[in-house]
N, C-alpha and C. Protein backbone atom coordinates (compact mmCIF):
# COMPACT_ATOMS: atom_id res chain seq x y z
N UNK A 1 -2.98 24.18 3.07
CA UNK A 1 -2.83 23.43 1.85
C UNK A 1 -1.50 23.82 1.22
N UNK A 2 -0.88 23.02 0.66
CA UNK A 2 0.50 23.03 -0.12
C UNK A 2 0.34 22.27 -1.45
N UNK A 3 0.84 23.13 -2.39
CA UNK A 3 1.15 22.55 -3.65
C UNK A 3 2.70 22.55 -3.96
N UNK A 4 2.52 21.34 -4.71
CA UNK A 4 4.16 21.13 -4.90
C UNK A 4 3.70 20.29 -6.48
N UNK A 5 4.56 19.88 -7.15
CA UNK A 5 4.86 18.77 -8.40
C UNK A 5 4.50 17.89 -8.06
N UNK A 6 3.34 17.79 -9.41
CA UNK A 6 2.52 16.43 -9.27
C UNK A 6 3.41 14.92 -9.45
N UNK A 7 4.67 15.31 -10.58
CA UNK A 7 5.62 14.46 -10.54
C UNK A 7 6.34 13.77 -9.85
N UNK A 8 6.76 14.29 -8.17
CA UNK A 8 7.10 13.73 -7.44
C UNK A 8 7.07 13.03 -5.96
N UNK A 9 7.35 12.50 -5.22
CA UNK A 9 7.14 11.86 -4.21
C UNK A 9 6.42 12.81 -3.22
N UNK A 10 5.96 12.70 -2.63
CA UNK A 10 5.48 13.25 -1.14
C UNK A 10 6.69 12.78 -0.35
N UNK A 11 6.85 11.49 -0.14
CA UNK A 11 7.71 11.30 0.98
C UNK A 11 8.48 12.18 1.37
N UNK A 12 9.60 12.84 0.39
CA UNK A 12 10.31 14.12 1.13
C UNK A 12 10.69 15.74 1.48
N UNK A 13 8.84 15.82 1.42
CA UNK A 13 8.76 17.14 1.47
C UNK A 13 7.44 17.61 2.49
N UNK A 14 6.51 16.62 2.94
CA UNK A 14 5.58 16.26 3.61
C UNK A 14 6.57 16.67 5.26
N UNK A 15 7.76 16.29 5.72
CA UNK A 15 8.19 16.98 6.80
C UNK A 15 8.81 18.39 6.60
N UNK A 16 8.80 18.67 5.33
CA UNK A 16 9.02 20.59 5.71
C UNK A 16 7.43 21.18 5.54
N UNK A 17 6.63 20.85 5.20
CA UNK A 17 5.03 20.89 5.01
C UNK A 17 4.79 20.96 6.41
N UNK A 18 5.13 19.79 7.15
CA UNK A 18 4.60 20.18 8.67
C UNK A 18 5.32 20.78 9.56
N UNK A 19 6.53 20.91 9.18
CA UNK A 19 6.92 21.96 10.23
C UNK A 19 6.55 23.29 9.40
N UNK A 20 6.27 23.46 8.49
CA UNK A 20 6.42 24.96 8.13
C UNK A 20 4.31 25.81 8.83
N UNK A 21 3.49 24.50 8.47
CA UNK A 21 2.79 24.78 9.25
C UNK A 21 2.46 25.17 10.63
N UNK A 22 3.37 24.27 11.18
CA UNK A 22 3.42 24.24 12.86
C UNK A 22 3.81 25.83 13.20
N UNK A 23 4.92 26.27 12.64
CA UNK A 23 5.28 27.80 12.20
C UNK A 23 4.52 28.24 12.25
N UNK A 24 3.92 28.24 11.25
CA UNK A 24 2.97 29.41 10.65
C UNK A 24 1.73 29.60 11.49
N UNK A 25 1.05 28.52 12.31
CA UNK A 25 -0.10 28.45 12.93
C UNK A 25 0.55 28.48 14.46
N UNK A 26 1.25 28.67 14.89
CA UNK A 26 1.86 28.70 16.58
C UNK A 26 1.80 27.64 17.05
N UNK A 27 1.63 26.44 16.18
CA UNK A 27 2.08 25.12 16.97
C UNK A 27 3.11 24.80 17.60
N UNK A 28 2.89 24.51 19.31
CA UNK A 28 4.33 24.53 20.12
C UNK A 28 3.88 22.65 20.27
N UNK A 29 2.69 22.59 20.45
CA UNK A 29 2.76 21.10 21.18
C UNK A 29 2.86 19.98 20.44
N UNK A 30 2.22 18.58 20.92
CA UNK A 30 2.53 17.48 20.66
C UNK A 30 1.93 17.49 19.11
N UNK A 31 1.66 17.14 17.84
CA UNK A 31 1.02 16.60 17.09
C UNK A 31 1.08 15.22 16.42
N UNK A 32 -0.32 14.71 15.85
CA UNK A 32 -0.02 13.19 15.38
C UNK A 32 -0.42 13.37 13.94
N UNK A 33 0.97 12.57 13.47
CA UNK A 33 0.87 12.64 11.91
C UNK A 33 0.19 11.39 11.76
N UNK A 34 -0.82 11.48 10.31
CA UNK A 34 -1.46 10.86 9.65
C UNK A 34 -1.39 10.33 8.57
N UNK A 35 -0.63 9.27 8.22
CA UNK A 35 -1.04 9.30 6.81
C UNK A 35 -0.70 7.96 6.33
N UNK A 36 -1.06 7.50 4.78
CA UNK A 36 -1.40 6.32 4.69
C UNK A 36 0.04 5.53 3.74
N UNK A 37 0.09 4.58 3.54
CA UNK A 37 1.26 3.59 3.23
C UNK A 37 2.40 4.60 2.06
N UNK A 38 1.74 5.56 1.75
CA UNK A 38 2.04 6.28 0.62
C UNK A 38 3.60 7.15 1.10
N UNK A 39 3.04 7.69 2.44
CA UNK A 39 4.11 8.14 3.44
C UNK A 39 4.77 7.66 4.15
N UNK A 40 4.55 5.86 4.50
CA UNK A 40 5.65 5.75 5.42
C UNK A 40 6.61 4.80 5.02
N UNK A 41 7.80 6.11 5.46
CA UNK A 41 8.93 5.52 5.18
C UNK A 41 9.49 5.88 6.84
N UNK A 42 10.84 5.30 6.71
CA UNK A 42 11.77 5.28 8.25
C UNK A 42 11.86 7.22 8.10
N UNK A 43 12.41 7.49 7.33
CA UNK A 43 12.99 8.90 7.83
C UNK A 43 12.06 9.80 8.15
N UNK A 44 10.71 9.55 7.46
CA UNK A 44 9.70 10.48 8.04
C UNK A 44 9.13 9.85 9.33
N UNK A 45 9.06 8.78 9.85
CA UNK A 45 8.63 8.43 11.27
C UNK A 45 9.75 8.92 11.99
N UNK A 46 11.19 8.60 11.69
CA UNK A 46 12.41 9.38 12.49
C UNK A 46 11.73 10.93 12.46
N UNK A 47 11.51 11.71 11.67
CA UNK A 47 11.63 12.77 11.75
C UNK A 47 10.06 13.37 13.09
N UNK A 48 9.50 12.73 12.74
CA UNK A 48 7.90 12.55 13.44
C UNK A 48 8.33 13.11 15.18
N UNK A 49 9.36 11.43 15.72
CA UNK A 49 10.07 11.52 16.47
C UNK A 49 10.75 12.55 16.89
N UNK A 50 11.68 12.69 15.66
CA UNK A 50 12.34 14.43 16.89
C UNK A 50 12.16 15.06 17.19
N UNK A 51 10.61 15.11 16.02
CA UNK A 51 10.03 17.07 16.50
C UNK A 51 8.77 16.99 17.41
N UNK A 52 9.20 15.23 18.05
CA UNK A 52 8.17 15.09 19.11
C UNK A 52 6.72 15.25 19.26
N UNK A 53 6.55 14.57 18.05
CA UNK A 53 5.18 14.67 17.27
C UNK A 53 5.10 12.51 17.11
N UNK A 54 4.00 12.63 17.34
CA UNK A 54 3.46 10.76 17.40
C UNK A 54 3.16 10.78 16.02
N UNK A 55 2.78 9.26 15.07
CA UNK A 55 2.31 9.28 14.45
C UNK A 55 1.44 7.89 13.62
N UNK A 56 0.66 7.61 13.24
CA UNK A 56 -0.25 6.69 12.63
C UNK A 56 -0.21 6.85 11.44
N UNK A 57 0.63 5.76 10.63
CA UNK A 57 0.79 5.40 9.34
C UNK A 57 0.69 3.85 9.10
N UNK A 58 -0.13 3.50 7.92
CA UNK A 58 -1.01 2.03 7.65
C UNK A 58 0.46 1.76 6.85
N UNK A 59 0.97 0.21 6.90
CA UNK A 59 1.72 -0.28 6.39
C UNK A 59 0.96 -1.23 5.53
N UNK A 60 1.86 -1.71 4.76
CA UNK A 60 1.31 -2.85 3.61
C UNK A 60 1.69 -4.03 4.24
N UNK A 61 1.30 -5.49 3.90
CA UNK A 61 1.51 -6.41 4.44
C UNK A 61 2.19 -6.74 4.05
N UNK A 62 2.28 -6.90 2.24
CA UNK A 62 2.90 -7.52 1.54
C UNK A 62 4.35 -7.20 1.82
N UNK A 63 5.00 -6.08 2.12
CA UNK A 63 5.96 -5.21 2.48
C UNK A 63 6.91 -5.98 3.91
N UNK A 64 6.14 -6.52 5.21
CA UNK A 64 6.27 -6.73 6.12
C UNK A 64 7.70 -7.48 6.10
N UNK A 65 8.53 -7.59 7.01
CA UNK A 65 9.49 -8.66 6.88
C UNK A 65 9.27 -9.95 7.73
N UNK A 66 9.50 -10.86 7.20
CA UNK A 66 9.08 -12.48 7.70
C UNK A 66 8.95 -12.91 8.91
N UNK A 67 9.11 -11.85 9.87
CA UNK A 67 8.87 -11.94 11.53
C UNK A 67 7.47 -11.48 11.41
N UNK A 68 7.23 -10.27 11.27
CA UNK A 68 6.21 -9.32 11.48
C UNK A 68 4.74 -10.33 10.39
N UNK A 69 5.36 -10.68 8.98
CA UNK A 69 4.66 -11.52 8.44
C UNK A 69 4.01 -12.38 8.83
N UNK A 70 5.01 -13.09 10.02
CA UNK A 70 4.26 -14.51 10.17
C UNK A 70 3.17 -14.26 11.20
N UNK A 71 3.74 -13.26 12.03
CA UNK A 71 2.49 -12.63 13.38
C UNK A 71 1.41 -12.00 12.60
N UNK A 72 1.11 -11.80 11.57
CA UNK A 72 -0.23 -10.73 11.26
C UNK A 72 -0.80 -12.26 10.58
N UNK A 73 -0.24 -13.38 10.01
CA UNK A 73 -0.93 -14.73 9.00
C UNK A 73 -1.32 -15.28 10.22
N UNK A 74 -0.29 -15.44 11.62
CA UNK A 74 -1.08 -16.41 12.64
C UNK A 74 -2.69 -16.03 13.03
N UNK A 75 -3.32 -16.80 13.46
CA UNK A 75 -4.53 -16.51 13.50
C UNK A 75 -4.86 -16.78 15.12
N UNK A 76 -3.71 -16.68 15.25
CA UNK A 76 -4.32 -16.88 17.64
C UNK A 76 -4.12 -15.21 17.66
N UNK A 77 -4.76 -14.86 18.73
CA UNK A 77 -5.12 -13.27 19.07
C UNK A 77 -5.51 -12.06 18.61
N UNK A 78 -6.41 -13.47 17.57
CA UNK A 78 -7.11 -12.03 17.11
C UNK A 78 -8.54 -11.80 17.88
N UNK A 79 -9.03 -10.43 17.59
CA UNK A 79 -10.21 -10.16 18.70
C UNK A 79 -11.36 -9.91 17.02
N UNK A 80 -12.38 -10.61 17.60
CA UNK A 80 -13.36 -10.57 16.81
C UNK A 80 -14.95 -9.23 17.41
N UNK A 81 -14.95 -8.96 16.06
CA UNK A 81 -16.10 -7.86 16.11
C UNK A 81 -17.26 -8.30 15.34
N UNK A 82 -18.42 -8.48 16.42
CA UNK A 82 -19.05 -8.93 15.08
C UNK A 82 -20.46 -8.70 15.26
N UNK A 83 -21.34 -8.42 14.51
CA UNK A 83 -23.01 -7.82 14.17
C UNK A 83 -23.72 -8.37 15.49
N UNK A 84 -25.30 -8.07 15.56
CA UNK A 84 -26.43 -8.75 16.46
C UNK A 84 -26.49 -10.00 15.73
N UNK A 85 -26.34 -10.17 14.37
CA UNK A 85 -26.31 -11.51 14.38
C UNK A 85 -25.69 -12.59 14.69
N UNK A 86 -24.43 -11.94 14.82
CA UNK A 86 -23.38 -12.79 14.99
C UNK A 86 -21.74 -12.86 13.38
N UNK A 87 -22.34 -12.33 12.67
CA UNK A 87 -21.37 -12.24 11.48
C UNK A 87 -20.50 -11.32 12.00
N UNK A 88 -19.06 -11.55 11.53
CA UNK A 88 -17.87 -11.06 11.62
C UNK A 88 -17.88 -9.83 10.97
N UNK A 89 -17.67 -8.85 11.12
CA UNK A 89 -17.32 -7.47 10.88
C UNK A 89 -15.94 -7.20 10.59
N UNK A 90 -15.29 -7.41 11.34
CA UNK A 90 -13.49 -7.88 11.61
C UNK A 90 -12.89 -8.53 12.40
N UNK A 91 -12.22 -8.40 12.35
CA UNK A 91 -11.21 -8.64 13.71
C UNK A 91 -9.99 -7.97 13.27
N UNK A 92 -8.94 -7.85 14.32
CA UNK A 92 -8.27 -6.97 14.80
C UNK A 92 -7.00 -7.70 15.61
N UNK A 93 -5.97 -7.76 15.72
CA UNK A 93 -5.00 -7.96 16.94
C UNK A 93 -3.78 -6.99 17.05
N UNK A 94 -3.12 -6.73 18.16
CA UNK A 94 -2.23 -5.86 18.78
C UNK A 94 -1.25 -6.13 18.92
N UNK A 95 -0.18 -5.38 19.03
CA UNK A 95 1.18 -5.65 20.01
C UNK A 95 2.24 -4.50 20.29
N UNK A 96 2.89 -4.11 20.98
CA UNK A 96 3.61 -3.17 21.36
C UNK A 96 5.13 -3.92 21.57
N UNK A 97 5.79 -3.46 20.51
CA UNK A 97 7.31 -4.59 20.69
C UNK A 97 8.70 -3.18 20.15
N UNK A 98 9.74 -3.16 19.86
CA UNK A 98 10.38 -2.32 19.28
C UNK A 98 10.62 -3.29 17.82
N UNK A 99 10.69 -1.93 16.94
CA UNK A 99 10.83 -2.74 15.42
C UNK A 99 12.25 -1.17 14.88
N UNK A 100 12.59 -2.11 13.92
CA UNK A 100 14.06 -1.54 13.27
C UNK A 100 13.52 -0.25 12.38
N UNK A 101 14.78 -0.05 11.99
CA UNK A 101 14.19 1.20 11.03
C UNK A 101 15.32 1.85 10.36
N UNK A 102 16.12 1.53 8.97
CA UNK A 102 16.66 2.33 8.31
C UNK A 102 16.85 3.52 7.48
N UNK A 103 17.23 4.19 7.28
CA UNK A 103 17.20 5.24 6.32
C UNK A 103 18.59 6.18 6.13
N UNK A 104 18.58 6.57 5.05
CA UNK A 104 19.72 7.39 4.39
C UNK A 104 19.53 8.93 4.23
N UNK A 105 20.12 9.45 5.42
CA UNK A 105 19.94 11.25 5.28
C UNK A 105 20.38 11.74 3.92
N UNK A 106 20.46 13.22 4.43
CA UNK A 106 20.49 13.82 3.22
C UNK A 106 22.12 14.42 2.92
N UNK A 107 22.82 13.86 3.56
CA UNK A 107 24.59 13.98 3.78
C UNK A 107 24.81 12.49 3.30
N UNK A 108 24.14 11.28 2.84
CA UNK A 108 23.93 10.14 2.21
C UNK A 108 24.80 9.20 3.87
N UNK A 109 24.45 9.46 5.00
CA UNK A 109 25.04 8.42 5.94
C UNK A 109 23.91 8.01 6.20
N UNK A 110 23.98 6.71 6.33
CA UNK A 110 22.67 5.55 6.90
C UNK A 110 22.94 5.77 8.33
N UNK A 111 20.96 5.22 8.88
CA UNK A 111 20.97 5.64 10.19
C UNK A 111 20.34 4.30 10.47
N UNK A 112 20.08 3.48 11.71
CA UNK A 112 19.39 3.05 12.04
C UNK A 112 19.17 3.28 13.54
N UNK A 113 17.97 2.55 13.48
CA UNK A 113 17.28 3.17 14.80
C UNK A 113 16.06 1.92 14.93
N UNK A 114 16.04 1.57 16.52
CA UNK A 114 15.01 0.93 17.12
C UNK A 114 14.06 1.84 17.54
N UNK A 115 12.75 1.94 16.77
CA UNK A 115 11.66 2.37 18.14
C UNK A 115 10.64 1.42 18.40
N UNK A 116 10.07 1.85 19.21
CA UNK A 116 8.90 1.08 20.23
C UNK A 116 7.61 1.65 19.54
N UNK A 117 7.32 0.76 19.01
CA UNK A 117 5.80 0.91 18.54
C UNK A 117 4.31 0.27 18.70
N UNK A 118 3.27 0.59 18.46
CA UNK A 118 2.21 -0.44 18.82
C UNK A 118 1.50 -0.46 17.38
N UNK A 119 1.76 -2.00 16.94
CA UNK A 119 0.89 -2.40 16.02
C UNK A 119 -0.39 -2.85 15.68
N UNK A 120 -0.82 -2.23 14.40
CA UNK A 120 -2.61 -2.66 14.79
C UNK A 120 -2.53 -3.54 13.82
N UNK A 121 -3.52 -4.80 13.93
CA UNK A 121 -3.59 -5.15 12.14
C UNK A 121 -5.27 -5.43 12.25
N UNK A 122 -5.73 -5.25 11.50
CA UNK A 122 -7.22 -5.31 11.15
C UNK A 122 -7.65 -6.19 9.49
N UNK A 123 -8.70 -6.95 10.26
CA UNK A 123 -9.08 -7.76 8.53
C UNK A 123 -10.19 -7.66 8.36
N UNK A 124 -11.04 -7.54 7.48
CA UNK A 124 -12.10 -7.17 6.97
C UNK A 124 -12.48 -8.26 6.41
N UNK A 125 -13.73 -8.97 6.49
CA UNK A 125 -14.32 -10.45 5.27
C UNK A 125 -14.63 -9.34 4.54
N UNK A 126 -15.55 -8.81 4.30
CA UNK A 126 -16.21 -7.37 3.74
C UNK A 126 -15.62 -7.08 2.52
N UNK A 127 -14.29 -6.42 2.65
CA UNK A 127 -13.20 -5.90 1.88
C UNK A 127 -12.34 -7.40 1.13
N UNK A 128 -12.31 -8.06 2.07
CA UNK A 128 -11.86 -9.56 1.15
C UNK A 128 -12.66 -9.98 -0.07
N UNK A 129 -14.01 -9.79 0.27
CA UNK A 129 -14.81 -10.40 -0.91
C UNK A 129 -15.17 -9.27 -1.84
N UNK A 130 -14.58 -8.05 -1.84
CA UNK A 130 -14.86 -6.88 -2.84
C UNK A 130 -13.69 -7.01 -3.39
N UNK A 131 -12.36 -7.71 -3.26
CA UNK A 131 -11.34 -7.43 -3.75
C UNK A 131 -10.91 -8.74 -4.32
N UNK A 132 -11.26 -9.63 -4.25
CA UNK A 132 -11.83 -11.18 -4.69
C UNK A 132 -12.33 -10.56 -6.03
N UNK A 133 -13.31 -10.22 -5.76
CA UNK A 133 -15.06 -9.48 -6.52
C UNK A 133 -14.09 -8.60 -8.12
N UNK A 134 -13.04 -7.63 -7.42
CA UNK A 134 -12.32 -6.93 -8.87
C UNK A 134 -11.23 -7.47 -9.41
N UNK A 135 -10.63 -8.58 -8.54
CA UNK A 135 -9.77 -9.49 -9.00
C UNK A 135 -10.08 -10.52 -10.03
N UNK A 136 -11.30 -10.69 -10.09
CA UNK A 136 -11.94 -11.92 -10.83
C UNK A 136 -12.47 -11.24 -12.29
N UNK A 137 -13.01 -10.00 -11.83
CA UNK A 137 -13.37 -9.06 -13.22
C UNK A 137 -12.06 -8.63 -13.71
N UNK A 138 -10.79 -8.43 -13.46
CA UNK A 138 -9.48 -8.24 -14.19
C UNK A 138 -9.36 -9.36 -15.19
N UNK A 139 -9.55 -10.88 -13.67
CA UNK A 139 -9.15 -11.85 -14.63
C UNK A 139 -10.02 -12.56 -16.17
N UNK A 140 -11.10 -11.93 -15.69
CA UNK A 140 -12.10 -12.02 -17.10
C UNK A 140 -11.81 -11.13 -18.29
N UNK A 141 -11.20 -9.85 -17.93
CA UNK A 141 -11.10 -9.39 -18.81
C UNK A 141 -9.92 -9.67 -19.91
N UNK A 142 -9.10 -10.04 -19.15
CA UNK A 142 -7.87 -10.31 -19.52
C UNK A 142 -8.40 -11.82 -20.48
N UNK A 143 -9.06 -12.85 -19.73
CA UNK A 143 -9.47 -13.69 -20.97
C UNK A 143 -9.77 -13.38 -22.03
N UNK A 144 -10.72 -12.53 -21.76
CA UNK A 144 -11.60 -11.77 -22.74
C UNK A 144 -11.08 -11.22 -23.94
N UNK A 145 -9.58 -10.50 -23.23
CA UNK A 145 -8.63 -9.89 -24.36
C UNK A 145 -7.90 -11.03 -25.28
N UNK A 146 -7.82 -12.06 -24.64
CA UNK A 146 -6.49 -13.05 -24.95
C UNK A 146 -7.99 -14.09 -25.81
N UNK A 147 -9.18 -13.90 -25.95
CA UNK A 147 -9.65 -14.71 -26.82
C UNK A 147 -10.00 -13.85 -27.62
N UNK A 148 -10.07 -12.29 -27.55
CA UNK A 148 -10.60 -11.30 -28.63
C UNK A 148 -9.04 -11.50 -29.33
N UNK A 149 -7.89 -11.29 -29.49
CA UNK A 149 -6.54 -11.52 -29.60
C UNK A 149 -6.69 -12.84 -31.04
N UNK A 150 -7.10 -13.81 -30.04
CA UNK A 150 -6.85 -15.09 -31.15
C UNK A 150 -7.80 -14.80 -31.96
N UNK A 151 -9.39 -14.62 -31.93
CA UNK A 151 -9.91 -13.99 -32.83
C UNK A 151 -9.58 -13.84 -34.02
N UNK A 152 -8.97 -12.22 -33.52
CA UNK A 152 -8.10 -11.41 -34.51
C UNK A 152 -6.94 -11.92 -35.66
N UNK A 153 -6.38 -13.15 -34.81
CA UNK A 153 -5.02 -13.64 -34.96
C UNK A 153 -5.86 -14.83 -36.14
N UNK A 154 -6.90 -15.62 -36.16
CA UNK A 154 -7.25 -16.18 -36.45
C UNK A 154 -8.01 -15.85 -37.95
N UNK A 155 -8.84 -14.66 -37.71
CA UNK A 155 -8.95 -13.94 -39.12
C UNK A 155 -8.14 -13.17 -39.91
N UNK A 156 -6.98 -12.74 -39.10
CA UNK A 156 -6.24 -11.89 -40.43
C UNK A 156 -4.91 -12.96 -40.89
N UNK A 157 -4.94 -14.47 -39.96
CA UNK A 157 -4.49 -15.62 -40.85
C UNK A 157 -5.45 -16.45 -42.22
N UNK A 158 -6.68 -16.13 -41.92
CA UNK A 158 -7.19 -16.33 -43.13
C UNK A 158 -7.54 -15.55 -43.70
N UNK A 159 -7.53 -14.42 -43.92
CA UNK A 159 -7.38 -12.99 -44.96
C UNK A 159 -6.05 -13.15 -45.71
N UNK A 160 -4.71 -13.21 -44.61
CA UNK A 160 -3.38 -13.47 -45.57
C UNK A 160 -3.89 -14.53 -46.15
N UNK A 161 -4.17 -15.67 -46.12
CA UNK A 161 -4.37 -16.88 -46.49
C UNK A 161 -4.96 -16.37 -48.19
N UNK A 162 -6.12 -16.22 -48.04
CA UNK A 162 -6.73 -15.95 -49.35
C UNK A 162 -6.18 -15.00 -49.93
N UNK A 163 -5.50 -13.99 -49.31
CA UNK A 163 -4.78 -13.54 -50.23
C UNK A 163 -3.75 -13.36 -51.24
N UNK A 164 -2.75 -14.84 -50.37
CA UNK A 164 -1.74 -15.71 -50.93
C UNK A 164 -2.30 -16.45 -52.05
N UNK A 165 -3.67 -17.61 -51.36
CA UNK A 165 -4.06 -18.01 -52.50
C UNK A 165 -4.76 -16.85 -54.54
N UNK A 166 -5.07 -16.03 -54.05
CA UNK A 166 -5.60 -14.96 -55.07
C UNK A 166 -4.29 -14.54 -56.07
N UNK A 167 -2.89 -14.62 -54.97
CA UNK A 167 -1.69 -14.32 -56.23
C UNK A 167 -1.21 -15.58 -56.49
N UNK A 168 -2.06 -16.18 -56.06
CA UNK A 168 -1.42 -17.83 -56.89
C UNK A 168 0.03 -18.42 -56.07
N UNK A 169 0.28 -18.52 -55.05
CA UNK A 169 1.05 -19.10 -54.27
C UNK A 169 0.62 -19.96 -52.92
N UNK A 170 -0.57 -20.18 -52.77
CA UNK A 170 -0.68 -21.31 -52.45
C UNK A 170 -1.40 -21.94 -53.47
């Protein structure tokens, strides 16, 4: 376990974290880093790479660039998983292609670099309709605020009101 400042990024300190472990515990061999959209950036998968360590990090979609975009929206190849009944669980599709990868060391020179990766993408109905499900309770609330609002807006225009009228100006 490592503590560091709650204030700042993980991204660039998460690769002296694992090598200092690998150190400390006699790690000579391969390891696979883990971790979720929070960590991946290019320089820590570069770095993954040199010290010859694999690694599995979840990307965002929204993030994707308009190649990679349009292959995870198409809907041919995907592989379906689904119950004894027959309901969809997920589905899932693959590919193994090389994808780009920039980043700016710490001497501020940009690097780029092709690697070869294998992409997973996975969809959930499940998780669609729970996130539907808190999207819709935001958007209620937010009504909720914006008619508690006029409300408000509505009685302390007739409070000024009578109170204008009481000094005799309206």
């Amino acid at each position: 376990m490592k503590i560091y400042a709650g204030n700042e990024s993980e991204k660039p300190v998460i690769n002296a974290i694992v090598n200092e472990l690998k150190d400390q515990n006699n790690i000579g061999g391969k390891t696979i880093r883990v971790a979720d959209k929070g960590l991946n950036c290019a320089k820590n998968i570069f770095d993954a790479k040199r010290c010859g360590d694999g690694y599995i990090f979840s990307k965002s979609v929204k993030q994707l660039p308009e190649k990679e975009m349009t292959w995870v929206l198409l809907n041919n190849d995907y592989k379906y998983v689904k119950d004894k009944e027959g309901n969809i669980l997920y589905k899932y599709k693959e590919c193994i292609d090389e994808f780009p990868y920039d980043y700016i060391d710490e001497n501020g020179l940009k690097h780029n670099l092709k690697l070869k990766e294998k992409r997973l993408v996975t969809y959930n109905p499940s998780l669609v309709k729970k996130k539907i499900y808190e999207i819709d309770r935001l958007v209620e609330k937010a009504r909720s605020l914006c008619v508690s609002r006029a409300k408000k807006r509505r009685i302390w225009r007739s409070v000024e009101i009578r109170r204008l009228q009481s000094q005799g100006w309206i």
